[in-house]
N, C-alpha and C. Protein backbone atom coordinates (compact mmCIF):
# COMPACT_ATOMS: atom_id res chain seq x y z
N UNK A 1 15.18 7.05 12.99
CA UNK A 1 15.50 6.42 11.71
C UNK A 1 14.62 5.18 11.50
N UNK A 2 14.88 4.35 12.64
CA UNK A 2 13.85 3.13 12.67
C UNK A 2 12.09 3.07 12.63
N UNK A 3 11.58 4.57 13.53
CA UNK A 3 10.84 4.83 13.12
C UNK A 3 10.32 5.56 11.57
N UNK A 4 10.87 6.12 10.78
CA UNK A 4 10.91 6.84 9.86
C UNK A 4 10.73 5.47 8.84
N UNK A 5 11.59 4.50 8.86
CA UNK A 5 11.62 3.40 7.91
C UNK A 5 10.21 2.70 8.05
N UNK A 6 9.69 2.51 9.10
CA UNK A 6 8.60 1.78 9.64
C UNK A 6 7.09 2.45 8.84
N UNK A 7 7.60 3.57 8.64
CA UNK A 7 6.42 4.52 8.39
C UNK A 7 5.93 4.49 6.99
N UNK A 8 7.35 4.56 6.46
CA UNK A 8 7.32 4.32 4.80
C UNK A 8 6.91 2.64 4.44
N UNK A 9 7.15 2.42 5.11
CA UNK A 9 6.94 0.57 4.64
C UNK A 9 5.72 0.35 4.93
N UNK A 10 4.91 1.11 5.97
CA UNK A 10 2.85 1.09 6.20
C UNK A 10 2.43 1.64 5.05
N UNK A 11 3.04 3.14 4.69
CA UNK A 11 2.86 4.00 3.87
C UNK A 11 2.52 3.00 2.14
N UNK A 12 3.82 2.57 1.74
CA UNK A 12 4.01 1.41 0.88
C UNK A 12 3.21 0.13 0.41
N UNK A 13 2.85 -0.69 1.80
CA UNK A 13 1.43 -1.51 1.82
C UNK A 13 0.33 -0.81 1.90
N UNK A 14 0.24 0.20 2.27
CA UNK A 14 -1.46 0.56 2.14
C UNK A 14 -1.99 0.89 0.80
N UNK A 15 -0.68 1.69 -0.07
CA UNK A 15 -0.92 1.98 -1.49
C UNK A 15 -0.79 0.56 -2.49
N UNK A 16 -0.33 -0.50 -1.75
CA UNK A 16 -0.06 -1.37 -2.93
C UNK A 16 -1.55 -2.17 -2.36
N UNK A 17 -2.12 -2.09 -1.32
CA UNK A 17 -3.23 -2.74 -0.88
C UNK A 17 -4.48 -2.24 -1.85
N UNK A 18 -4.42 -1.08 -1.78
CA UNK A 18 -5.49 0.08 -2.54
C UNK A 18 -5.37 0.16 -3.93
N UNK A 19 -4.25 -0.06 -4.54
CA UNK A 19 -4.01 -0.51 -5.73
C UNK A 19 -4.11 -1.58 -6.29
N UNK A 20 -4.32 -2.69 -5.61
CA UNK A 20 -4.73 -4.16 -5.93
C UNK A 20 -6.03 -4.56 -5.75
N UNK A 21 -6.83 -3.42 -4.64
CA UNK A 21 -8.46 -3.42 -4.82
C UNK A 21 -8.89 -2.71 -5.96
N UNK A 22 -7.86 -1.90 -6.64
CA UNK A 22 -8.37 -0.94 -7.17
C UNK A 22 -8.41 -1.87 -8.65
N UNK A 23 -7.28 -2.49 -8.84
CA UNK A 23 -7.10 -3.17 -10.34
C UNK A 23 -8.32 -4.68 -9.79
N UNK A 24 -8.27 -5.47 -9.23
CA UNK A 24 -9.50 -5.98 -8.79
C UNK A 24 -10.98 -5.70 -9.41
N UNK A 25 -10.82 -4.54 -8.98
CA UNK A 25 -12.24 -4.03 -8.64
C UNK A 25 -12.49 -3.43 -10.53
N UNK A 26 -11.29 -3.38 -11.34
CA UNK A 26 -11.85 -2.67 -12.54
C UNK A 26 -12.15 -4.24 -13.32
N UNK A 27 -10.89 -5.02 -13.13
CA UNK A 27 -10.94 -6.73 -13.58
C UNK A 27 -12.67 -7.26 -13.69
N UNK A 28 -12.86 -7.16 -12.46
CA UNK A 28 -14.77 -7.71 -12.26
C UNK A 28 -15.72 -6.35 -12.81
């Protein structure tokens, strides 16, 4: 369970990481 939660929450930052380079990157 603890692992399963852990997974989604990497899962979660990597898309909001990639999505904030991504709006970034259209901004400039």
């Amino acid at each position: 369970m603890k692992h399963g939660a852990t997974k989604v929450l990497y899962i979660f930052i990597l898309a909001k990481h990639i999505t904030w380079a991504c709006i970034m990157d259209f901004i400039s």
